[in-house]
C-alpha atoms as a PDB file:
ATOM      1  CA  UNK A   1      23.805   1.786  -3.353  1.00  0.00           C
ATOM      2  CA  UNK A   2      20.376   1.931  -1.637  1.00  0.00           C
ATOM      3  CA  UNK A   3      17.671  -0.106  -2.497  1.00  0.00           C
ATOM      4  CA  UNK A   4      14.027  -0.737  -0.521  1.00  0.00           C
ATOM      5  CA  UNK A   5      13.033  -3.926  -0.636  1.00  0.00           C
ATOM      6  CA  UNK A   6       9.465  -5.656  -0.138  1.00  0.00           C
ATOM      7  CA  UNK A   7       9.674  -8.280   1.818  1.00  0.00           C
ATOM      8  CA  UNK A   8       5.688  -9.692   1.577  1.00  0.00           C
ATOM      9  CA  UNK A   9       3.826  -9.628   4.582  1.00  0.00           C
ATOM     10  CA  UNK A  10       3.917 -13.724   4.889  1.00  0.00           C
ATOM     11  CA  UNK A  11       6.717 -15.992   5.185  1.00  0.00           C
ATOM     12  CA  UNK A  12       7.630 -16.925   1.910  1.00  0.00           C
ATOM     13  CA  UNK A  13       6.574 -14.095  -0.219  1.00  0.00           C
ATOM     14  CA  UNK A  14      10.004 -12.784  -0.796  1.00  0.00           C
ATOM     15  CA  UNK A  15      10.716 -12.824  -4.737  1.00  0.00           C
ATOM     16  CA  UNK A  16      13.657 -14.181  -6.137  1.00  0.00           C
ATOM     17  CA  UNK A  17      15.036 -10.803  -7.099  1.00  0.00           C
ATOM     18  CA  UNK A  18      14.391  -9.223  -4.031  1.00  0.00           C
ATOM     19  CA  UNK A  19      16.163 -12.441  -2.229  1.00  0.00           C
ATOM     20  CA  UNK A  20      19.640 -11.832  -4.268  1.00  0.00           C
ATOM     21  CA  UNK A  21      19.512  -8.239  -3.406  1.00  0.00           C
ATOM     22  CA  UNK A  22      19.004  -8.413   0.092  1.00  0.00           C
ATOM     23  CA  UNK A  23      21.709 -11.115  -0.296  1.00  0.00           C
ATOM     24  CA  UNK A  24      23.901  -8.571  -1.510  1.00  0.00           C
ATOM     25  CA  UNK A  25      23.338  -5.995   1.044  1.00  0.00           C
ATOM     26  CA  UNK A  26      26.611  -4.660   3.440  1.00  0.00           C
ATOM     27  CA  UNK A  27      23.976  -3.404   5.510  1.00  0.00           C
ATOM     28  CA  UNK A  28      20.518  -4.453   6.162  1.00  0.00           C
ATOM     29  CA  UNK A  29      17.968  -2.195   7.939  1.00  0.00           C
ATOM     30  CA  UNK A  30      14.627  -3.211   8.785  1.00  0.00           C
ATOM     31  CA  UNK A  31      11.783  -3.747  11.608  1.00  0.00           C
ATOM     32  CA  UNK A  32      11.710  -6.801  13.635  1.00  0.00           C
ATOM     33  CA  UNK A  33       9.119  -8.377  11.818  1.00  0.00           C
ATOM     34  CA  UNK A  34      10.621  -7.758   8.213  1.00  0.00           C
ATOM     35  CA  UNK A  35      14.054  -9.156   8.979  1.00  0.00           C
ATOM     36  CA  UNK A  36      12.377 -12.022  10.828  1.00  0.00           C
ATOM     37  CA  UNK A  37      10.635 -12.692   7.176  1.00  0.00           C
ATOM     38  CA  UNK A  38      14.126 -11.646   5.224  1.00  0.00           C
ATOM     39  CA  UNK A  39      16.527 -13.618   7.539  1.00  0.00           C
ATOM     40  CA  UNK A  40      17.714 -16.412   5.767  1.00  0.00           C
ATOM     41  CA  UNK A  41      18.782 -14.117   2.573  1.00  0.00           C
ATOM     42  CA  UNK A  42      20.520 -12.065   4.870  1.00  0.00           C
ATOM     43  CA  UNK A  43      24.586 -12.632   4.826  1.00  0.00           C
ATOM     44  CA  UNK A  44      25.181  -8.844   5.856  1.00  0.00           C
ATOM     45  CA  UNK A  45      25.275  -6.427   9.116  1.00  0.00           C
ATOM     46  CA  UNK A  46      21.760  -5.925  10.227  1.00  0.00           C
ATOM     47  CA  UNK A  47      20.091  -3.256  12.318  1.00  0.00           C
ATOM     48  CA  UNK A  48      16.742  -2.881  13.710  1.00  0.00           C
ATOM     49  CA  UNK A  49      15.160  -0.084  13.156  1.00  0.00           C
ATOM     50  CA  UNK A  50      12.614   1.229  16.060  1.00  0.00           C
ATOM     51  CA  UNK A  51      12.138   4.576  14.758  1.00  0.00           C
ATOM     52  CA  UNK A  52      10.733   5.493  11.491  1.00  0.00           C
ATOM     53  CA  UNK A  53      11.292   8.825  10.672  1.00  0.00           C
ATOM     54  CA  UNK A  54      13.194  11.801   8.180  1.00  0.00           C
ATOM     55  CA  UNK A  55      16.114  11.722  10.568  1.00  0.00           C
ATOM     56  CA  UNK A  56      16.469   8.128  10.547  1.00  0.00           C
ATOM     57  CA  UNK A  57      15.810   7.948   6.602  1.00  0.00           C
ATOM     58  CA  UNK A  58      18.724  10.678   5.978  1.00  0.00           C
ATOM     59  CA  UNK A  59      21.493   9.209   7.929  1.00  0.00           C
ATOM     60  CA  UNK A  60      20.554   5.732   6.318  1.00  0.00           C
ATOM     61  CA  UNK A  61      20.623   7.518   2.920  1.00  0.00           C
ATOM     62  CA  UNK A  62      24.332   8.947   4.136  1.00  0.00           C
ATOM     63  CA  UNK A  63      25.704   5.295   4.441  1.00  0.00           C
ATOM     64  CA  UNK A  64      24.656   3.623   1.414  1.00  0.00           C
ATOM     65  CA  UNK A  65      27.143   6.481  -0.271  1.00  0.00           C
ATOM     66  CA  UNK A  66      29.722   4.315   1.111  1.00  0.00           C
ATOM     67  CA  UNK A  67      28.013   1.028   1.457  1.00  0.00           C
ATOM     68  CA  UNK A  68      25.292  -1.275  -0.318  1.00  0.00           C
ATOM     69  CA  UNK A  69      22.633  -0.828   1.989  1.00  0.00           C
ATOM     70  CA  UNK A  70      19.239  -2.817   1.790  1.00  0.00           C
ATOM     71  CA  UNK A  71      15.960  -1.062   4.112  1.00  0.00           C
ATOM     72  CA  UNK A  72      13.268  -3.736   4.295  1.00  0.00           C
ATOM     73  CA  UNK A  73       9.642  -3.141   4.243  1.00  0.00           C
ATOM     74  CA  UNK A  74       6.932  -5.472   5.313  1.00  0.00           C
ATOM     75  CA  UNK A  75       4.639  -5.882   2.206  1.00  0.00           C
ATOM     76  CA  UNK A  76       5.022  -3.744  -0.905  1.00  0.00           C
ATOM     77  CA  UNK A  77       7.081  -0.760  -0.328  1.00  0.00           C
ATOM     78  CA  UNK A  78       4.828   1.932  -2.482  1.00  0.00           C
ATOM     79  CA  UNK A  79       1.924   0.506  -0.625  1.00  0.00           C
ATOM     80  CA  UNK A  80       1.695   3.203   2.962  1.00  0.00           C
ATOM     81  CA  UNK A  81       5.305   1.350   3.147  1.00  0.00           C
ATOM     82  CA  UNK A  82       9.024   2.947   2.808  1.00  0.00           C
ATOM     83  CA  UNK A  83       8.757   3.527  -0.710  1.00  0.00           C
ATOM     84  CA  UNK A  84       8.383   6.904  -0.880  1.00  0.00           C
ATOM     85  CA  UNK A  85      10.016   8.045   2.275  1.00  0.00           C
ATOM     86  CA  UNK A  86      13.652   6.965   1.370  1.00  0.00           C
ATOM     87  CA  UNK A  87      15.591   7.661  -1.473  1.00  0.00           C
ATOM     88  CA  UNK A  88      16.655   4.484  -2.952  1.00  0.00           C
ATOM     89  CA  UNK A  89      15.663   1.419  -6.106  1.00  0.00           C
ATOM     90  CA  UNK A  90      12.563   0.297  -4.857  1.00  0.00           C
ATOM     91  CA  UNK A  91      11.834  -3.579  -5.462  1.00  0.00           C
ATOM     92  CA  UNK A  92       8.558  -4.451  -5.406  1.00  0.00           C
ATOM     93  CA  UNK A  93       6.953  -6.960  -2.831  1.00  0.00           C
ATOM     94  CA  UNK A  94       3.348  -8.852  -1.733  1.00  0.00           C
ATOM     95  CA  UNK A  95       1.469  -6.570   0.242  1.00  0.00           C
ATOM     96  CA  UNK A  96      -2.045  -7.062   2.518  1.00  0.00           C
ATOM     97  CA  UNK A  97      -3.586  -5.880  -0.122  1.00  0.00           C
ATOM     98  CA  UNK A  98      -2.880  -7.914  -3.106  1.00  0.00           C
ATOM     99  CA  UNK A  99      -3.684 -10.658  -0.425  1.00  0.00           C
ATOM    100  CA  UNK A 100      -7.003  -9.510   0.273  1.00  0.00           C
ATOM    101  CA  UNK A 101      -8.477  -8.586  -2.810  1.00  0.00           C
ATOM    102  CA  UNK A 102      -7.198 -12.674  -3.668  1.00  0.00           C
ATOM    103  CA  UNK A 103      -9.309 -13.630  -1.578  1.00  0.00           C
ATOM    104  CA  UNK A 104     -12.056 -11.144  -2.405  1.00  0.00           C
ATOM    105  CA  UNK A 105     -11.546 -12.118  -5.542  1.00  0.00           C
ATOM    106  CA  UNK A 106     -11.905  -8.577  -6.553  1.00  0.00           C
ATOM    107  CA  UNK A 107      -9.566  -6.188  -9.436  1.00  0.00           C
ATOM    108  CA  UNK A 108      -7.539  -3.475  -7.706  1.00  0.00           C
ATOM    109  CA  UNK A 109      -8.928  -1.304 -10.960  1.00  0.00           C
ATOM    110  CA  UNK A 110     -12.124  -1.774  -8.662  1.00  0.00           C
ATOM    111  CA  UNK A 111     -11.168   0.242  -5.872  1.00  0.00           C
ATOM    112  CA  UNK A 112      -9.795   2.706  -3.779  1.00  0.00           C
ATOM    113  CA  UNK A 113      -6.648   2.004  -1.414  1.00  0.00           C
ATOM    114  CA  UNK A 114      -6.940   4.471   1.591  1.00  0.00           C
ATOM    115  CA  UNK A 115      -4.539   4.405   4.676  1.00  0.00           C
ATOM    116  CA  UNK A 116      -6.665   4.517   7.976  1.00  0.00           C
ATOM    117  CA  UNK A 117      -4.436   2.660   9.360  1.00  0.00           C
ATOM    118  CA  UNK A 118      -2.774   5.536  12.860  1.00  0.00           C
ATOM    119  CA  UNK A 119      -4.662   8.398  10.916  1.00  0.00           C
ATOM    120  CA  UNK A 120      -8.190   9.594  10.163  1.00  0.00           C
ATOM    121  CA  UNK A 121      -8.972   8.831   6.581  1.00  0.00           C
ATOM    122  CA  UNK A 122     -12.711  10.247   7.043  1.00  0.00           C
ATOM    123  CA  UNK A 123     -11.939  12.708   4.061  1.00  0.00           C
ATOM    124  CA  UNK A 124     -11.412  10.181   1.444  1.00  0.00           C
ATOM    125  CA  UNK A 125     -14.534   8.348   2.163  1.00  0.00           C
ATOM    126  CA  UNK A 126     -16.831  10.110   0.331  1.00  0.00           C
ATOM    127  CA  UNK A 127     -14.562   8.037  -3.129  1.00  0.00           C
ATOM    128  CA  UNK A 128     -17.298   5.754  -1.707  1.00  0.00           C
ATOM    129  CA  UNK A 129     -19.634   7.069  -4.473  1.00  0.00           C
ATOM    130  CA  UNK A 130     -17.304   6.208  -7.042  1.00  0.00           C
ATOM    131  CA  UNK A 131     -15.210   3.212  -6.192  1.00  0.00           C
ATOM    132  CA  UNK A 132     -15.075   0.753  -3.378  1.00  0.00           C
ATOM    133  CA  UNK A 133     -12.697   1.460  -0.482  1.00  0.00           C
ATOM    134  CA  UNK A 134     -10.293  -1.100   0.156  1.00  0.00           C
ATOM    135  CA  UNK A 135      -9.207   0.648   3.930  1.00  0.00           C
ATOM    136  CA  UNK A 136      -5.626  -0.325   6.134  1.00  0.00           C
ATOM    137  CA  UNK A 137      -6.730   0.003   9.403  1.00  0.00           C
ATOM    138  CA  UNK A 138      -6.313  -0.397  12.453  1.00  0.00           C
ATOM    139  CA  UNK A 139      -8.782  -1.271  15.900  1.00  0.00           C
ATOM    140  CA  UNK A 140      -9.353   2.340  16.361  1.00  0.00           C
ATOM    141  CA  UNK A 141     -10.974   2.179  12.943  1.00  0.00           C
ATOM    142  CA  UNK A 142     -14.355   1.919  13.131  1.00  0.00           C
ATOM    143  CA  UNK A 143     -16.632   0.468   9.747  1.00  0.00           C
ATOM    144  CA  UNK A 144     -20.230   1.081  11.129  1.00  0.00           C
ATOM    145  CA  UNK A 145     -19.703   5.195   9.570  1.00  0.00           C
ATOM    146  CA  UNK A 146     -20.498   2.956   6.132  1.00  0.00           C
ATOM    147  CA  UNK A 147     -24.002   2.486   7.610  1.00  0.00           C
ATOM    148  CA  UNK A 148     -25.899  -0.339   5.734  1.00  0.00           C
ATOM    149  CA  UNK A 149     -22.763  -0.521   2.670  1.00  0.00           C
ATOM    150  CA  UNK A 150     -21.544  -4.520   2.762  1.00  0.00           C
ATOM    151  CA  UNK A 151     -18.131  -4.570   4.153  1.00  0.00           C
ATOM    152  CA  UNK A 152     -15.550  -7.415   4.592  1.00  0.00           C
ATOM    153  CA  UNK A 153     -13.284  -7.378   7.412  1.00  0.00           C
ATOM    154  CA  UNK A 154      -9.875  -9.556   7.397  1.00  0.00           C
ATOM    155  CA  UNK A 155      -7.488  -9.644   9.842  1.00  0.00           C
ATOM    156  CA  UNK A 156      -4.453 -11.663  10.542  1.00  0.00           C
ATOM    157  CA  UNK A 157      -4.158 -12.189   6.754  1.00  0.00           C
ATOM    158  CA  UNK A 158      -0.891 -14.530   7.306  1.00  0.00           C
ATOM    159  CA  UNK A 159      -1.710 -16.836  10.499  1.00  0.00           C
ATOM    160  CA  UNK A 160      -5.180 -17.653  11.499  1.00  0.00           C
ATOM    161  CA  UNK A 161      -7.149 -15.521   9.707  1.00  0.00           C
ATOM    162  CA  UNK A 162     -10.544 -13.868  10.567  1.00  0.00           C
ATOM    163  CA  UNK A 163     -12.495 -13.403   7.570  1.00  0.00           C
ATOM    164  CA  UNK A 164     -16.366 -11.670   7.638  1.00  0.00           C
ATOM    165  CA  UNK A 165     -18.572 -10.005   5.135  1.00  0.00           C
ATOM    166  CA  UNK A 166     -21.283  -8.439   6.753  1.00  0.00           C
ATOM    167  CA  UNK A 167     -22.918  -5.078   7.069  1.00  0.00           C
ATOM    168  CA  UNK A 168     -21.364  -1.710   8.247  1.00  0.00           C
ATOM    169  CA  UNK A 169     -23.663  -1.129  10.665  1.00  0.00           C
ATOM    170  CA  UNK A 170     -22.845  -4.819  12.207  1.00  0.00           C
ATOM    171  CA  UNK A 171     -19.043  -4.843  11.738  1.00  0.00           C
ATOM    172  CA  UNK A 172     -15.995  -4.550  14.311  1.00  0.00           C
ATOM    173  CA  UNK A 173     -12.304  -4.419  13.664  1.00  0.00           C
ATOM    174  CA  UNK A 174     -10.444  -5.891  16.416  1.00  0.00           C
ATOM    175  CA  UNK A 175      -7.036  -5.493  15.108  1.00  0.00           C
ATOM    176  CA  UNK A 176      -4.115  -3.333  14.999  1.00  0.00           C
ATOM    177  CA  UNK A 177      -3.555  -4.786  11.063  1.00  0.00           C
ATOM    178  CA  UNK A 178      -6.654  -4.950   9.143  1.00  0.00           C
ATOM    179  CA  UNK A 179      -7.921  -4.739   5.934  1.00  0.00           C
ATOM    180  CA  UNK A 180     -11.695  -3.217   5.373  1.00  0.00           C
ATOM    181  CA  UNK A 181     -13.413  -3.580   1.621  1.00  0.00           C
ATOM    182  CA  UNK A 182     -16.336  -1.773   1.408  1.00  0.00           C
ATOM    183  CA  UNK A 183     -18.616  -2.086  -1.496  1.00  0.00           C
ATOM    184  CA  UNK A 184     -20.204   0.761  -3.168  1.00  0.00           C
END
């Protein structure tokens, strides 16, 4: 058995459900910072994993035929996470961005989610016309190409958190993990 498991992006956002399966697990796979978050539910073998990639996802698909076999992701797996990469039950998890638009106090019906975050996402900026952009990025990201638009910038969601609504043309990301909402 194979599941992917969220594990929130804070300490203590790990449901109950999610706890008793990881629990369960023979086998626990993760990153460093996701089994730092899921170590006290974990009773099983763990591995680190430092590459993320089809190779890696096949072989760990190969042993849960023989073993029950947890792979943790940081946040909400079907959020840019390991939902969709691995073939497993995917339990559900708190990610960034159910954080930030809390504390935006904004609907996720509201907006767009784009990954920026390692990639260019220039092509799905023009959904700026339509919906706001709620943007994963990263300190290569850069929010002045939203010009005058009124952005909020929020990094370090989970420890001391820096929090700024301002314009584009006057905003910097200085993070690797960032989350950009820009209004339409």
């Amino acid at each position: 058995m194979l599941h992917v498991v969220g594990v929130g992006i804070c300490e203590g956002h790990i449901t109950e459900r999610a706890a008793k399966i990881i629990g369960a697990a023979e086998i626990v796979f993760g990153s460093k910072k996701a089994i730092e978050l899921a170590s006290k539910y974990i009773s099983g073998e763990v591995v680190e994993m430092k590459k993320f990639c089809g190779e890696v996802y096949r072989e760990i698909e190969k042993i849960s035929s023989k073993k029950n076999v947890v792979v943790l992701s940081t946040g909400d797996p079907m959020v840019a996470g390991l939902g969709s990469k691995i073939d497993g039950v995917v339990e559900s998890g708190i990610s960034s961005v159910q954080l930030a638009l809390a504390k935006l106090r904004e609907d996720l019906c509201n907006c767009v989610v784009v990954d920026a975050h390692s990639r260019d996402a220039s092509g799905d900026f023009d959904l700026i016309e339509k919906r706001n952009l709620l943007i994963l990025a990263d300190r290569n990201f850069d929010p002045k190409v939203f010009g005058s638009r009124k952005v909020a910038i929020i990094e370090n969601i989970c420890g001391k958190e820096r929090f700024k609504i301002c314009l584009a043309e006057e905003a910097e990301v200085k993070s690797d993990y960032a989350i950009v909402y820009v209004w339409k």
